[in-house]
N, C-alpha and C. Protein backbone atom coordinates (compact mmCIF):
# COMPACT_ATOMS: atom_id res chain seq x y z
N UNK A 1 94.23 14.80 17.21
CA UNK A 1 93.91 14.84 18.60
C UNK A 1 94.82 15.83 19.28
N UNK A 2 94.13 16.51 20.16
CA UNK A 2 94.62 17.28 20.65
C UNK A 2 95.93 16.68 22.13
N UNK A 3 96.99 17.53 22.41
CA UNK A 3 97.68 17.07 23.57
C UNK A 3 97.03 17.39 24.79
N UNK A 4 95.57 17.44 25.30
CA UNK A 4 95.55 17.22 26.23
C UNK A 4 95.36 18.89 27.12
N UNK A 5 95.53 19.93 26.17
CA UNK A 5 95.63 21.26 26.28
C UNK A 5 94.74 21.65 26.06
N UNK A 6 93.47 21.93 27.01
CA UNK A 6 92.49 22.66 26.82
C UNK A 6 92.12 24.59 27.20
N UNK A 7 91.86 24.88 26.21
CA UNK A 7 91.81 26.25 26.65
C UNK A 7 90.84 26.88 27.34
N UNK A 8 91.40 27.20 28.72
CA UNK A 8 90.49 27.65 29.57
C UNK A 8 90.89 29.37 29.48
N UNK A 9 89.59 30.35 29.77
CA UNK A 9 89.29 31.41 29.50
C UNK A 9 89.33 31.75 30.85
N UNK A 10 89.90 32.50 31.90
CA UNK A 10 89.56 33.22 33.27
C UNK A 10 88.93 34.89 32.82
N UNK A 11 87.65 34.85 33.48
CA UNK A 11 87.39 36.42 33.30
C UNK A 11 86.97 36.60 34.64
N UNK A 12 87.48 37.59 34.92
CA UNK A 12 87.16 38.63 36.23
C UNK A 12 85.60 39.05 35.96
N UNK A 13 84.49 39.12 37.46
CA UNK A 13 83.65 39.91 37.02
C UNK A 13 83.45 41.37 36.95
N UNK A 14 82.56 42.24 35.94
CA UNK A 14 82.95 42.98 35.78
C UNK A 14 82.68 44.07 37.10
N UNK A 15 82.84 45.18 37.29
CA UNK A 15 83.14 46.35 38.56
C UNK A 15 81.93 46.58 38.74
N UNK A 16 81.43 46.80 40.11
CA UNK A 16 80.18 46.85 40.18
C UNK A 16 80.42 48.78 40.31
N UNK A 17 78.97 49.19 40.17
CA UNK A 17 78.57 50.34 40.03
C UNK A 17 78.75 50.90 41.98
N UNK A 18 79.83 52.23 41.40
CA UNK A 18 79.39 52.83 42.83
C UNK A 18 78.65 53.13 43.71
N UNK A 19 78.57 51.98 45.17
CA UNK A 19 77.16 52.68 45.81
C UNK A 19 77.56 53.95 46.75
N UNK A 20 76.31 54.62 47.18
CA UNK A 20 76.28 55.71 48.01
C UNK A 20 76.41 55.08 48.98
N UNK A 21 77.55 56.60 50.20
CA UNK A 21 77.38 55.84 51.23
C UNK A 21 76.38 56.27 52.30
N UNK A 22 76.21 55.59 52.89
CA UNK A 22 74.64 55.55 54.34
C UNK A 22 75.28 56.65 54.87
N UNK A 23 76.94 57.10 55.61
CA UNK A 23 77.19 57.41 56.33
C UNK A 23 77.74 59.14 55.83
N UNK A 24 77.65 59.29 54.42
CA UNK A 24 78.06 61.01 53.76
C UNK A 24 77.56 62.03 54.59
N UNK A 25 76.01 61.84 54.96
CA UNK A 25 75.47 62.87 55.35
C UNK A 25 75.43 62.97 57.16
N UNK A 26 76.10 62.12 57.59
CA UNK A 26 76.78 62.31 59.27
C UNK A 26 77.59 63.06 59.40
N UNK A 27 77.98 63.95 60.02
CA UNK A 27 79.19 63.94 60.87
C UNK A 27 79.57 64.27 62.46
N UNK A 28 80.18 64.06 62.97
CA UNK A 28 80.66 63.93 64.40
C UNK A 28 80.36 65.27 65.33
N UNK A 29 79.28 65.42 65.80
CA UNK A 29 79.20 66.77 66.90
C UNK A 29 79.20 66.68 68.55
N UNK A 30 79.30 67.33 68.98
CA UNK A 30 79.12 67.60 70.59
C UNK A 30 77.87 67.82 70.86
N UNK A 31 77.34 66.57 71.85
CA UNK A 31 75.45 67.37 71.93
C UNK A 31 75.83 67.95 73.32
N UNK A 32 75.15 69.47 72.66
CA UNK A 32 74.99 70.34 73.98
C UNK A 32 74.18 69.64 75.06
N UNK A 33 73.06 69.14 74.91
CA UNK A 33 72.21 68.22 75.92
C UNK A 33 72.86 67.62 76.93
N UNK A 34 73.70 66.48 76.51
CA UNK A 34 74.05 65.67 77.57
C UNK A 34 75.87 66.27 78.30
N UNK A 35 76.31 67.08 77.27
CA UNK A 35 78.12 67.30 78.20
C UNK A 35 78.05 68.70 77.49
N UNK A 36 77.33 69.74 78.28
CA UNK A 36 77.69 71.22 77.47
C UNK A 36 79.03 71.67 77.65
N UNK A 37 79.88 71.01 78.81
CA UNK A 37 80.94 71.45 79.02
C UNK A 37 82.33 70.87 78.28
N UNK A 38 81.91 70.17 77.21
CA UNK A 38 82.63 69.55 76.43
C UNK A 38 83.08 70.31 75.05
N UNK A 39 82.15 71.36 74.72
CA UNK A 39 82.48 71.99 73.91
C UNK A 39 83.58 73.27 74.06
N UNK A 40 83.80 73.61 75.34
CA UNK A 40 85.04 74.26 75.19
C UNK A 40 86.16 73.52 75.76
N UNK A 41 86.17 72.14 75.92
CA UNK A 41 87.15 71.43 76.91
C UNK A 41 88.13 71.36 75.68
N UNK A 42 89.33 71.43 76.61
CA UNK A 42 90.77 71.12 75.36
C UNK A 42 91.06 69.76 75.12
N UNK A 43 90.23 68.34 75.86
CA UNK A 43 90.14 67.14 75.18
C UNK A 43 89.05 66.94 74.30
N UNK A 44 89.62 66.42 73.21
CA UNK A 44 89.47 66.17 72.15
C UNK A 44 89.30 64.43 71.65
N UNK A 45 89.85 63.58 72.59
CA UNK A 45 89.93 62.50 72.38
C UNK A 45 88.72 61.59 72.55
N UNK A 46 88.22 60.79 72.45
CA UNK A 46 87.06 59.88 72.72
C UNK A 46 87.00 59.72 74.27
N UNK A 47 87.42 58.90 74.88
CA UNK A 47 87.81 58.81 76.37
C UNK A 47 88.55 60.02 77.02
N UNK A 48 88.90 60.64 76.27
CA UNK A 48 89.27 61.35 77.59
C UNK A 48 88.22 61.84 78.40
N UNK A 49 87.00 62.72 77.88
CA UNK A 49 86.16 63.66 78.90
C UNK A 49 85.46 62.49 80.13
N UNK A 50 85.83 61.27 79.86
CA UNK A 50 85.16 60.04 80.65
C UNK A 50 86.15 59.48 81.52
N UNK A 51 86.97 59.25 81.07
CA UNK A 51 88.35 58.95 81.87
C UNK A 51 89.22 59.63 82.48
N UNK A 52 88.96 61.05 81.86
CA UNK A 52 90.29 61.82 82.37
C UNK A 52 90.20 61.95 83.95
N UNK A 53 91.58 62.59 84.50
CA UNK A 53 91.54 62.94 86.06
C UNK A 53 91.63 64.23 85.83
N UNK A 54 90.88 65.42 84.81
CA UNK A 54 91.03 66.81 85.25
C UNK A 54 89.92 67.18 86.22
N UNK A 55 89.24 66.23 86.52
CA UNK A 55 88.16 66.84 87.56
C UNK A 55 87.35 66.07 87.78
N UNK A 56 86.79 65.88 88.85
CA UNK A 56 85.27 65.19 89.23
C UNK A 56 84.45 65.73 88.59
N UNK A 57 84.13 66.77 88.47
CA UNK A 57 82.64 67.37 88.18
C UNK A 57 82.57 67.01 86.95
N UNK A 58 83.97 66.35 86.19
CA UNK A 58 83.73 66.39 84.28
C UNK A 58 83.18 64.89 84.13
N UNK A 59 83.38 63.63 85.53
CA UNK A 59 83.25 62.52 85.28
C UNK A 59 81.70 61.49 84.96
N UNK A 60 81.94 60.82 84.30
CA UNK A 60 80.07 60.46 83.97
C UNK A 60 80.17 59.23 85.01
N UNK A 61 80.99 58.78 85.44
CA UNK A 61 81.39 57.14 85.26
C UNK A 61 80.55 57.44 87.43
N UNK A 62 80.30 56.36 87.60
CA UNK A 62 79.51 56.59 88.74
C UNK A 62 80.65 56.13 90.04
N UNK A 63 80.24 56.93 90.84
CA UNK A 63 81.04 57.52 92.58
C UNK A 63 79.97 56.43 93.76
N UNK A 64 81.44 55.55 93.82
CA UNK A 64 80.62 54.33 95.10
C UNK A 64 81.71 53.68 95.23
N UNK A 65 81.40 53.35 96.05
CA UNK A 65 82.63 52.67 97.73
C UNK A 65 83.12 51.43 96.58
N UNK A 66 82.91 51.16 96.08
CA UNK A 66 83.49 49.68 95.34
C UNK A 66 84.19 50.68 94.14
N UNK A 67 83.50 51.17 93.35
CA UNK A 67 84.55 52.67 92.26
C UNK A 67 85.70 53.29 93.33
N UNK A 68 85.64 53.61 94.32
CA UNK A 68 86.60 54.38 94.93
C UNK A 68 87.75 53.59 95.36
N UNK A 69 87.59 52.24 95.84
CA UNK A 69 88.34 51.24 96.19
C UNK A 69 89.09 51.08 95.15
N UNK A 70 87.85 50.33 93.79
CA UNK A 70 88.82 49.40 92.71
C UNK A 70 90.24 50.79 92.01
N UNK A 71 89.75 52.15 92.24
CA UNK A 71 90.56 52.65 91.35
C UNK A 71 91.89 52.82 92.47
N UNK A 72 91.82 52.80 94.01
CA UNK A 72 92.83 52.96 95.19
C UNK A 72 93.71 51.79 94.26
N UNK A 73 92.90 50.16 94.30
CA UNK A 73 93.53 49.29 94.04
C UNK A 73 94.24 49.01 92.67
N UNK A 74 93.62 49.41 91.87
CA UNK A 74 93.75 49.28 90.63
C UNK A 74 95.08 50.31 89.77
N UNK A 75 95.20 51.34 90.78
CA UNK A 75 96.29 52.41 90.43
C UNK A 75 97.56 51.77 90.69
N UNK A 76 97.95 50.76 91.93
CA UNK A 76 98.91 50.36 92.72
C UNK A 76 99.78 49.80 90.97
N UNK A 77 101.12 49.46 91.01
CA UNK A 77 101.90 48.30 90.53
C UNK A 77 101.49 46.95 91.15
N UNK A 78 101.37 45.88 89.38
CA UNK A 78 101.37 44.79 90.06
C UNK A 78 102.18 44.36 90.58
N UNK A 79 103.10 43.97 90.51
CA UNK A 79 104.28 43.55 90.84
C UNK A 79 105.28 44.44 92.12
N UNK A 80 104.39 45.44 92.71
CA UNK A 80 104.84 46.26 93.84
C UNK A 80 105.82 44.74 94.78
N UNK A 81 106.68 45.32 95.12
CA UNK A 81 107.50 44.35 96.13
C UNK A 81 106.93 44.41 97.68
N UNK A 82 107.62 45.86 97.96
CA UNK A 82 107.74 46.23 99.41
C UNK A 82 106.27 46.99 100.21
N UNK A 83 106.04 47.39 99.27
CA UNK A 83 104.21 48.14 99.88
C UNK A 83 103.03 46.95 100.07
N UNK A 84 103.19 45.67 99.01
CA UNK A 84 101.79 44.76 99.53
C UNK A 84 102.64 43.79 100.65
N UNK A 85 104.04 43.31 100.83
CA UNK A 85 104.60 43.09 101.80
C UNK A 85 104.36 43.62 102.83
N UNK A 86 104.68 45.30 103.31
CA UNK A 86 104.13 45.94 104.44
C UNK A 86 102.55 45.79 104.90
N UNK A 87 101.73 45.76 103.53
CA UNK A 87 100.13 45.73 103.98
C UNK A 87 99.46 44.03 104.41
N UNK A 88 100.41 43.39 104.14
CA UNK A 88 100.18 41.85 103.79
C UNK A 88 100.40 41.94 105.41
N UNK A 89 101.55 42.32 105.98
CA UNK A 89 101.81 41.95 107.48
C UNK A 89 101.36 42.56 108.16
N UNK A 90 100.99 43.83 108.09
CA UNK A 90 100.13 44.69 109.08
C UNK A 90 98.64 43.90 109.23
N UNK A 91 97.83 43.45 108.17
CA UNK A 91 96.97 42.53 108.08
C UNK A 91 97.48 41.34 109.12
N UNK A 92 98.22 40.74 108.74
CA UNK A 92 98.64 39.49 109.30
C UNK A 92 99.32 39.66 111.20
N UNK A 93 99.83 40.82 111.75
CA UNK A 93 99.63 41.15 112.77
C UNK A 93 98.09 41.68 113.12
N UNK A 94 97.53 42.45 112.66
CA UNK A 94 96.10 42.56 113.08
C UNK A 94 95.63 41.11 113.69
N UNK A 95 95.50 40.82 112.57
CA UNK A 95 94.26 38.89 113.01
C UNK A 95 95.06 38.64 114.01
N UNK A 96 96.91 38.48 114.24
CA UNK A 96 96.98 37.66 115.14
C UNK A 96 97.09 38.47 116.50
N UNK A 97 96.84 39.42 116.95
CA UNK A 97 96.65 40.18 118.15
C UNK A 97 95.05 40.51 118.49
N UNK A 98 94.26 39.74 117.00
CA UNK A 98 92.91 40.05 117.42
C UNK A 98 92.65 38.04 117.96
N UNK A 99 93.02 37.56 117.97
CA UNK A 99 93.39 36.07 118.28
C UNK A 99 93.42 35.68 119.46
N UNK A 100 94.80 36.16 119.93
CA UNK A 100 95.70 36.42 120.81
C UNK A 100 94.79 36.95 122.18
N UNK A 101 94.20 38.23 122.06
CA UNK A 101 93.43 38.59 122.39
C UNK A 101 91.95 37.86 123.16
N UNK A 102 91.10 37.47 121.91
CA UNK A 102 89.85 36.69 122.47
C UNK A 102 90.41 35.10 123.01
N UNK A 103 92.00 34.54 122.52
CA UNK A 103 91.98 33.20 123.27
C UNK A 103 92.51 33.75 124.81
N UNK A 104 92.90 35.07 125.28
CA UNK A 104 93.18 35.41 126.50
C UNK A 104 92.19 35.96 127.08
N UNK A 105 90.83 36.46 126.51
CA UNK A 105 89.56 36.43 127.15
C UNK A 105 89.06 35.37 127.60
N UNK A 106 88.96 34.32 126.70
CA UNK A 106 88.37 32.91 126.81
C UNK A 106 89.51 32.20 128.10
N UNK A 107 90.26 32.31 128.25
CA UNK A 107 91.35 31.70 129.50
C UNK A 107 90.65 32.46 130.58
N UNK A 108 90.78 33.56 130.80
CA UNK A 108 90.53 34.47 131.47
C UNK A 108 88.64 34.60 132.09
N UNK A 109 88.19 33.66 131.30
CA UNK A 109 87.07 33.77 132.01
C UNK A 109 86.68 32.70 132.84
N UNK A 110 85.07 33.14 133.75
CA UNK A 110 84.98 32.40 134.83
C UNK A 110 83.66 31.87 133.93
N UNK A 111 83.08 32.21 133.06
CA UNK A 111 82.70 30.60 132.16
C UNK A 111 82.80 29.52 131.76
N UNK A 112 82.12 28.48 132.08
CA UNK A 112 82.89 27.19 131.82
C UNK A 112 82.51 26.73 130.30
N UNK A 113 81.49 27.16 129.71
CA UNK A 113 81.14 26.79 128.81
C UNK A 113 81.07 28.18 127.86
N UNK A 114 81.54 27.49 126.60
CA UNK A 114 81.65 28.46 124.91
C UNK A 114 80.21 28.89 124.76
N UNK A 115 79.49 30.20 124.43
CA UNK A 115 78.81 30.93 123.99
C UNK A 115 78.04 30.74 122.84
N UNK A 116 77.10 30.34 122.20
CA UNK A 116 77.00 30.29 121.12
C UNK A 116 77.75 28.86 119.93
N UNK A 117 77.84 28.16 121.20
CA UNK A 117 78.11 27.05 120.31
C UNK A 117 77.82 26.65 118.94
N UNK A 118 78.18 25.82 118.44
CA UNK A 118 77.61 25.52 116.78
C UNK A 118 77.30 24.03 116.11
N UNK A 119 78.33 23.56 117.00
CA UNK A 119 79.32 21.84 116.78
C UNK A 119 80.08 21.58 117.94
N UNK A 120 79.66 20.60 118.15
CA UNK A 120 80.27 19.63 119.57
C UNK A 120 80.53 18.62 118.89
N UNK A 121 81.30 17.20 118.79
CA UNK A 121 81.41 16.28 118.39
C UNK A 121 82.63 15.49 119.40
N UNK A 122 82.10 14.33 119.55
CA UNK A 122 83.17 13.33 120.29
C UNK A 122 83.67 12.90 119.17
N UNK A 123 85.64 12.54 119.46
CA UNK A 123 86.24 12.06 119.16
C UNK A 123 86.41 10.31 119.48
N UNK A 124 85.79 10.19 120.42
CA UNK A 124 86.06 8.66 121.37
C UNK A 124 87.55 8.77 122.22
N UNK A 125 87.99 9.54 122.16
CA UNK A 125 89.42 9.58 122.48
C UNK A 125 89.16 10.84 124.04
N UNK A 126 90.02 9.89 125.22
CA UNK A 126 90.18 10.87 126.25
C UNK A 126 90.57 11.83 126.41
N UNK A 127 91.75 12.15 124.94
CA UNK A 127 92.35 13.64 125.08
C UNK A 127 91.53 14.12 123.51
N UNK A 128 91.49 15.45 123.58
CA UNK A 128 91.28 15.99 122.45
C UNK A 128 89.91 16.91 122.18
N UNK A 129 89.80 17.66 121.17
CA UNK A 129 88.78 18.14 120.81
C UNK A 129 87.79 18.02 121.09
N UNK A 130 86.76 18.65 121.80
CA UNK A 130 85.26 18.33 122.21
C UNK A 130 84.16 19.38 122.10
N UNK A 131 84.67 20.62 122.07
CA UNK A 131 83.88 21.55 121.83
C UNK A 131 84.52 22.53 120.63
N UNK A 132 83.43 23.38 119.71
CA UNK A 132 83.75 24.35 118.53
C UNK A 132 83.15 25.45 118.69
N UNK A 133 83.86 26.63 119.02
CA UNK A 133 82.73 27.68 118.22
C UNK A 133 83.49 28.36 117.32
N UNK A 134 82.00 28.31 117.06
CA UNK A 134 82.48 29.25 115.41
C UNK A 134 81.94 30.28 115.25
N UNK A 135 82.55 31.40 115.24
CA UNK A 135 81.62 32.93 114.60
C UNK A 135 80.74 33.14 113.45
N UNK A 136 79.46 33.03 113.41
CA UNK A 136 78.61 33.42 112.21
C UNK A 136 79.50 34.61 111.39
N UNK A 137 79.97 35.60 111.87
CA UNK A 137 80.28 36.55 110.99
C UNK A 137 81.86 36.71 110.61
N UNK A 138 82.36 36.00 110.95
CA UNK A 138 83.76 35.92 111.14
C UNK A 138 84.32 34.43 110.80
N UNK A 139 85.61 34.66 109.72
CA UNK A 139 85.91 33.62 109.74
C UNK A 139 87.24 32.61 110.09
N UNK A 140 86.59 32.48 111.59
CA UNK A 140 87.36 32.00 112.66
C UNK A 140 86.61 31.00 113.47
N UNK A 141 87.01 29.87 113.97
CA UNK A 141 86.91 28.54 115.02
C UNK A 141 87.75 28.69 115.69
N UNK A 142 87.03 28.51 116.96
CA UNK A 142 88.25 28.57 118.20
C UNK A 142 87.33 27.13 119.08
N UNK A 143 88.27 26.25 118.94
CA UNK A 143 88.11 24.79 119.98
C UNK A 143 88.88 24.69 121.08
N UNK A 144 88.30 23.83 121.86
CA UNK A 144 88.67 23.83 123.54
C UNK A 144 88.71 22.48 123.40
N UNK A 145 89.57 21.91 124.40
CA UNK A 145 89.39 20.71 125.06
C UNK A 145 89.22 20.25 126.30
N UNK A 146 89.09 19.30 126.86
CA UNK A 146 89.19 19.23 128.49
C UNK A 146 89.86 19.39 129.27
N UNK A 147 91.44 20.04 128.66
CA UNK A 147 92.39 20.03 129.21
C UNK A 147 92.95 21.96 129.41
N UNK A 148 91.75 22.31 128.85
CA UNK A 148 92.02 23.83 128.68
C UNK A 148 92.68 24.24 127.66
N UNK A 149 92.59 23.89 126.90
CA UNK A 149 93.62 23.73 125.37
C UNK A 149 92.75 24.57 124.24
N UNK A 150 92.71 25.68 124.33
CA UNK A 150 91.73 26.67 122.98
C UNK A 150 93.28 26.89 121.58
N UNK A 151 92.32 26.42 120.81
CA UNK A 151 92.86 26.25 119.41
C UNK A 151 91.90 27.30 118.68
N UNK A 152 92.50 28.33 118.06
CA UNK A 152 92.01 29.05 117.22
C UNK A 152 92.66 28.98 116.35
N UNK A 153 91.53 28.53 115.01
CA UNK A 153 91.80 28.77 113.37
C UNK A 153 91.14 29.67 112.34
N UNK A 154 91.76 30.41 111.87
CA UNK A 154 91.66 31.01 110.82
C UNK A 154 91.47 31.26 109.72
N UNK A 155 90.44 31.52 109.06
CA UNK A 155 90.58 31.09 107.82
C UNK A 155 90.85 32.65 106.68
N UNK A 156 91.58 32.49 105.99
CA UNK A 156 91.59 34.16 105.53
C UNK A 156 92.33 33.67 103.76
């Protein structure tokens, strides 16, 4: 009797036969058709003639108010400190002098009643909130009370 030692045989299979490849008879050209001006350009790279900044006239990539923006925005540092600080508050003075402004129109007028109302709602309560308007296009509420009290909120 044997110990238990059986002889196992490992064979590799054998090499398969070289195939042809699909891709021998390609190779990589410039079609005059669609970028004739690519054939004397000194980029050479895949992206560049699409990406590059040597010129507008070389660009394929399409020219619109949302392209012109994202690349303004998109060029900045994220992590800029002091420039979205400055733009953050110039913003943030704007709204509040545009505020400032329509709650000193609204004082200032000889209207007794809000324009374009939207929402009125009683509180049950003698002091407080009683009238809302709200701007369809804007997103801002400015409330009054009976006491002459205009509250403008913001939403941003």
């Amino acid at each position: 009797m044997s110990n238990g030692h059986l002889p196992l045989t490992f064979r590799t299979p054998p090499v398969s036969p070289p195939r042809q490849s699909y891709l021998s008879g390609m190779r990589r050209v410039c079609s005059l058709e669609f970028r004739p001006y690519l054939m004397s350009s000194p980029d050479s790279g895949l992206a560049d003639p699409l990406l590059g900044s040597g010129g507008t006239e070389r660009s394929f990539l399409p020219q619109s108010i949302i392209y012109n923006w994202s690349c303004g925005h998109f060029s900045k540092p994220v992590l800029g400190g002091a420039d979205d600080g400055d733009e953050l508050q110039i913003r943030r003075e704007e709204r509040e002098k545009y505020a400032l402004d329509h709650i000193a129109k609204c004082q200032h007028s000889s209207v007794s009643k809000l324009n374009y109302q939207i929402a009125s709602w009683d509180t049950k309560f003698e002091t407080g909130t009683k009238t809302a308007l709200m701007q369809p296009f804007s997103p801002i509420v400015i409330a009054a009370d009976e006491n002459e009290r205009i509250r403008y909120f913001g939403i941003y």
